[in-house]
C-alpha atoms as a PDB file:
ATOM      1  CA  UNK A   1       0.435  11.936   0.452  1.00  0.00           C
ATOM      2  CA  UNK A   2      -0.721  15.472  -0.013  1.00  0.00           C
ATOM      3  CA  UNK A   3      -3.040  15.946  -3.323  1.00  0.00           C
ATOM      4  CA  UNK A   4      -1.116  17.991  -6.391  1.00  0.00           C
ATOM      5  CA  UNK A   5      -0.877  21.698  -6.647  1.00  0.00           C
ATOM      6  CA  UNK A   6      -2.724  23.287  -9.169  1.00  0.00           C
ATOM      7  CA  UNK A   7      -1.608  23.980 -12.493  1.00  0.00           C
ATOM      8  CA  UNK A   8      -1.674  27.641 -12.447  1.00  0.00           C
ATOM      9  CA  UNK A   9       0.478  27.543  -9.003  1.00  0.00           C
ATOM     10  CA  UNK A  10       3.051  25.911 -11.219  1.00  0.00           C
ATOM     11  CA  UNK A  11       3.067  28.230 -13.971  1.00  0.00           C
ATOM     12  CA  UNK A  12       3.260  31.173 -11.610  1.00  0.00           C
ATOM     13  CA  UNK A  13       6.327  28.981  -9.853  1.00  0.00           C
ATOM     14  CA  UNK A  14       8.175  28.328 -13.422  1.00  0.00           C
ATOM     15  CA  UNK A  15       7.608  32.194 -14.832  1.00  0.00           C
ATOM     16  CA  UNK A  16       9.120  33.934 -11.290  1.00  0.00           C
ATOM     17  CA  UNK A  17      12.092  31.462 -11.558  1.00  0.00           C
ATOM     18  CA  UNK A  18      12.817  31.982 -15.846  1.00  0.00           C
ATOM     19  CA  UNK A  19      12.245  35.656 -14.462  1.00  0.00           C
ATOM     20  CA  UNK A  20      15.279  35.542 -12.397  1.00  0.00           C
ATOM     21  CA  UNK A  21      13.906  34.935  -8.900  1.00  0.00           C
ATOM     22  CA  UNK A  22      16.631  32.324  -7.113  1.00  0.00           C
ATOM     23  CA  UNK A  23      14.187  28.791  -6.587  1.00  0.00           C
ATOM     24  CA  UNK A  24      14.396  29.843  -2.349  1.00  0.00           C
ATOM     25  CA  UNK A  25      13.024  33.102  -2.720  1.00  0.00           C
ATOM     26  CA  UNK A  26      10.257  31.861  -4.881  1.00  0.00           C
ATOM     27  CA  UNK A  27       9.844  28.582  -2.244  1.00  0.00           C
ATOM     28  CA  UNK A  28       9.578  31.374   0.059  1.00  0.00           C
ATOM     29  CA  UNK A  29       7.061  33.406  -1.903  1.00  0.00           C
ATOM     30  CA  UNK A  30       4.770  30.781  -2.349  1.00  0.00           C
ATOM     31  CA  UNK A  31       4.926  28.909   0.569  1.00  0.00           C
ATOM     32  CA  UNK A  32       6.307  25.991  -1.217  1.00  0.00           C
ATOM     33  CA  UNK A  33       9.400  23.502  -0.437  1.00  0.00           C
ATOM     34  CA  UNK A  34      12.210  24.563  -2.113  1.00  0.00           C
ATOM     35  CA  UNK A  35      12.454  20.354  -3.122  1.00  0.00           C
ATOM     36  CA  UNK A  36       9.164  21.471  -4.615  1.00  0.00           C
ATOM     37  CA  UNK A  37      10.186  23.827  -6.710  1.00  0.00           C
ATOM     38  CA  UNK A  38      13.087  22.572  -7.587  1.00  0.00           C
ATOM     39  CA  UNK A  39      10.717  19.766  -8.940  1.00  0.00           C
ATOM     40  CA  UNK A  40       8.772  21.920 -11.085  1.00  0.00           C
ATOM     41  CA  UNK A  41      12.021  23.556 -13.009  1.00  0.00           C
ATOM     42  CA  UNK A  42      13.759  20.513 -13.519  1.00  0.00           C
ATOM     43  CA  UNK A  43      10.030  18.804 -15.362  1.00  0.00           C
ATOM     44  CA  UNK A  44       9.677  21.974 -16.955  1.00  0.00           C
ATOM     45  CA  UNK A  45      13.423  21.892 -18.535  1.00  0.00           C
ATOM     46  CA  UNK A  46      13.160  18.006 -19.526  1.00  0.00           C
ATOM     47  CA  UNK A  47       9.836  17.924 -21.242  1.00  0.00           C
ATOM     48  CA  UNK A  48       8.515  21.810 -21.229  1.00  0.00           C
ATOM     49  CA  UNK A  49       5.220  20.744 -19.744  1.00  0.00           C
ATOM     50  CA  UNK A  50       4.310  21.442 -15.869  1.00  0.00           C
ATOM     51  CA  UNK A  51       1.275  20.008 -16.173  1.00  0.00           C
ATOM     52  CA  UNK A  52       0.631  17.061 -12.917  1.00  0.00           C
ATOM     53  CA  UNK A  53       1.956  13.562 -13.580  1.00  0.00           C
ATOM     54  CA  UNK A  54      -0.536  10.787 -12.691  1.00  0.00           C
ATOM     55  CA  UNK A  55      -2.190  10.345  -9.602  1.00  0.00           C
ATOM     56  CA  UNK A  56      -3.093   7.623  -7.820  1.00  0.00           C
ATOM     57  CA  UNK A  57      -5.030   4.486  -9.879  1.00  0.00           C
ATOM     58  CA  UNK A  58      -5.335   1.260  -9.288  1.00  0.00           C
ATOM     59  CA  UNK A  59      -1.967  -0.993  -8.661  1.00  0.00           C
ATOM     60  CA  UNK A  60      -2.094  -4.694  -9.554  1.00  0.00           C
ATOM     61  CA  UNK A  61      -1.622  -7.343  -7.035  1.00  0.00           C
ATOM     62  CA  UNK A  62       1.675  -9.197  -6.975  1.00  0.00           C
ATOM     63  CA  UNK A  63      -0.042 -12.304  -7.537  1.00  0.00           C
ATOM     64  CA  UNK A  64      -2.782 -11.654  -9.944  1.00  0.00           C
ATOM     65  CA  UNK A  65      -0.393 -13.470 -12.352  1.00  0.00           C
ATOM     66  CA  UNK A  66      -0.495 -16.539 -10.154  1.00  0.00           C
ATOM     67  CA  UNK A  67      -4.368 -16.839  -9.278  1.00  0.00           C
ATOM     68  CA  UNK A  68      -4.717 -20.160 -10.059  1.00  0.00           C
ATOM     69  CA  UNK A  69      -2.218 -21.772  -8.166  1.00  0.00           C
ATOM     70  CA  UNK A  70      -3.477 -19.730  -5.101  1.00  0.00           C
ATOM     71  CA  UNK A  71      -6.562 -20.918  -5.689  1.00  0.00           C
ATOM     72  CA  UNK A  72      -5.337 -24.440  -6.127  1.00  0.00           C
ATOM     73  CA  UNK A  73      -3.434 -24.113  -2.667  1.00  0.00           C
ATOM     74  CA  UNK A  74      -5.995 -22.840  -0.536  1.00  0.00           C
ATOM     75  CA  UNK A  75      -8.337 -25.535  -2.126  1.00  0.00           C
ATOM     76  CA  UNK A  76      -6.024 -27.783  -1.434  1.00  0.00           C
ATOM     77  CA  UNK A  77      -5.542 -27.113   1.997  1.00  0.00           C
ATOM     78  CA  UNK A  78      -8.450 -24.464   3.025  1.00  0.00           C
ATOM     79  CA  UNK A  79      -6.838 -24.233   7.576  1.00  0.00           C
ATOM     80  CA  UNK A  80      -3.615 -23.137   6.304  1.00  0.00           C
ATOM     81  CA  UNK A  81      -2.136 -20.245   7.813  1.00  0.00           C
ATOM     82  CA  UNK A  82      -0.811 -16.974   5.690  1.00  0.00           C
ATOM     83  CA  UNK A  83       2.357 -17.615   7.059  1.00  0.00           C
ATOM     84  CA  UNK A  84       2.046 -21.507   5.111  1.00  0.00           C
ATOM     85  CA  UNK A  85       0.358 -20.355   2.441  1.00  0.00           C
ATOM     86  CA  UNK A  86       3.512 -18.095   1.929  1.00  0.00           C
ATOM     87  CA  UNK A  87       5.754 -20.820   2.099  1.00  0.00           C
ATOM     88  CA  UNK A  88       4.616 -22.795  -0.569  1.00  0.00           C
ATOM     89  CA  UNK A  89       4.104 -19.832  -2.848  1.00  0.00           C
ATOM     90  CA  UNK A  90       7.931 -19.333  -1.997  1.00  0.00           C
ATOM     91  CA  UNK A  91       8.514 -23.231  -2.678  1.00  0.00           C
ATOM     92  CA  UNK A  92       6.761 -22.627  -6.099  1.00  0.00           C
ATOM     93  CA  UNK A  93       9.269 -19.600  -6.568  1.00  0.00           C
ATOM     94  CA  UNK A  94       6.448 -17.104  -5.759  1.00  0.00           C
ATOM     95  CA  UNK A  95       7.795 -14.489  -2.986  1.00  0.00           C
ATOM     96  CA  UNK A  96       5.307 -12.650  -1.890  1.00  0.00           C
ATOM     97  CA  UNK A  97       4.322 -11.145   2.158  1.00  0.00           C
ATOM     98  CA  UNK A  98       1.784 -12.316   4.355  1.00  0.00           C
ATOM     99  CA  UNK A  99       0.074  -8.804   4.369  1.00  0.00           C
ATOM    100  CA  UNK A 100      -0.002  -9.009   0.283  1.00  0.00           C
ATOM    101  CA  UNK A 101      -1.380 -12.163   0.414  1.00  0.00           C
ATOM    102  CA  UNK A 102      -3.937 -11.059   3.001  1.00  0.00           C
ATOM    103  CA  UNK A 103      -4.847  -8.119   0.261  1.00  0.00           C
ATOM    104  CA  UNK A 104      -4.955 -10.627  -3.014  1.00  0.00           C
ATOM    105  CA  UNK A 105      -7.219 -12.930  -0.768  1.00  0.00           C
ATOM    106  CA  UNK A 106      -9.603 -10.808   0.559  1.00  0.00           C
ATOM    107  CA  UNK A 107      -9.584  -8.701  -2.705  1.00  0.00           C
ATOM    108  CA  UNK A 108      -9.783 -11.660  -5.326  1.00  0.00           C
ATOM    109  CA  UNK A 109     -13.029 -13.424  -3.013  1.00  0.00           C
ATOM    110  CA  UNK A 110     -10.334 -16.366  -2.161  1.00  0.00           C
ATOM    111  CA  UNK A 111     -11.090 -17.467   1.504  1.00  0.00           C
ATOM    112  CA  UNK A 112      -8.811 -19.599   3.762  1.00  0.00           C
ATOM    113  CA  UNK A 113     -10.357 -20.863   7.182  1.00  0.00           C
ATOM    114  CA  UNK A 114      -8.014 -22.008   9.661  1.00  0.00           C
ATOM    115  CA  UNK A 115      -9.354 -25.125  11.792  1.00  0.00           C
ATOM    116  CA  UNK A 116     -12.055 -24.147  14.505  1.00  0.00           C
ATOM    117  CA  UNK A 117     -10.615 -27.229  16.639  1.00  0.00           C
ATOM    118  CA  UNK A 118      -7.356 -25.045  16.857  1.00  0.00           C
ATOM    119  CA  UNK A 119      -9.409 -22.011  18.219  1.00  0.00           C
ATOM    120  CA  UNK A 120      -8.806 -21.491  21.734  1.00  0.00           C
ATOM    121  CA  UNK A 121     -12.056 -20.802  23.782  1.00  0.00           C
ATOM    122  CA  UNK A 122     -12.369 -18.050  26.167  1.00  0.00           C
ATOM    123  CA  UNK A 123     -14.977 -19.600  27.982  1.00  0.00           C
ATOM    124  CA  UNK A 124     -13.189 -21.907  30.024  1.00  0.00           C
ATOM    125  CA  UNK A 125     -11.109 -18.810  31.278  1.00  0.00           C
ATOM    126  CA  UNK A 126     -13.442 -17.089  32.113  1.00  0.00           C
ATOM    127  CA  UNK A 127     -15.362 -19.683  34.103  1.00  0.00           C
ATOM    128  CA  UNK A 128     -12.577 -20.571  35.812  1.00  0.00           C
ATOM    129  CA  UNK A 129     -11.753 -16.836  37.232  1.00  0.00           C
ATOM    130  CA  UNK A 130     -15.677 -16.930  38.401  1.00  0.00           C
ATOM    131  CA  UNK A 131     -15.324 -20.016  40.661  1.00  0.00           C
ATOM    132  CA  UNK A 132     -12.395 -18.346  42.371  1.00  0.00           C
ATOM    133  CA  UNK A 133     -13.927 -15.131  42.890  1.00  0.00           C
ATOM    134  CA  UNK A 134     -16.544 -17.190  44.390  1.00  0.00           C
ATOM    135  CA  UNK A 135     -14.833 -18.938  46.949  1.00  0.00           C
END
């Protein structure tokens, strides 16, 4: 998303339109989107201000509500997948997506380890594809 245009490119945007200039050939003018302008005229009709709205900030995680019990499951159960872990937030009525979860984890500290025995090695590929280039 493309930063906010300054206030004074507003103003100059409002005053050529309450002038009499049609929103295209001010788009035009300016360079702008007529969307874009079309923006600015309809803020500056509801409240009288063209000044930017807010930008950006900080957005809470879905499940900051719920830290405990995420905590309590991947206590509980530390090898659990995201997919699993999702699941029983859903059986708790918690919906939330594996890539949200991911985010809440990594952001809140929270780690999960999945079971090294699981892991498949690479090795023992690799080892094999040597002994028949060998031969």
């Amino acid at each position: 998303m493309a930063r906010p245009l300054a206030d004074d490119l507003r103003e100059r945007v409002v005053q050529a339109v309450e002038r009499g200039r049609t929103q295209a050939e001010v788009a035009a003018f300016f360079g702008l989107g007529l969307r874009t302008v079309e923006r600015y005229i309809s803020r500056w009709h509801e409240n009288g201000q063209i000044a930017r709205g807010k930008f950006g900030g900080h957005k809470k995680h879905l499940l900051a509500a719920h830290v405990e019990r995420v905590r309590q499951l991947v206590t509980a159960a530390p090898d659990l997948t995201l997919a699993a872990l999702c699941q029983r937030l859903a059986a708790q009525g918690i919906k939330v997506s594996t890539s949200a979860l991911d985010r809440f984890l990594r952001a809140t500290g929270l780690t999960y380890k999945k079971n090294a025995g699981r892991r498949r090695t690479k090795a023992s590929r690799r080892a094999g594809g040597a002994e028949r280039l060998a031969s």
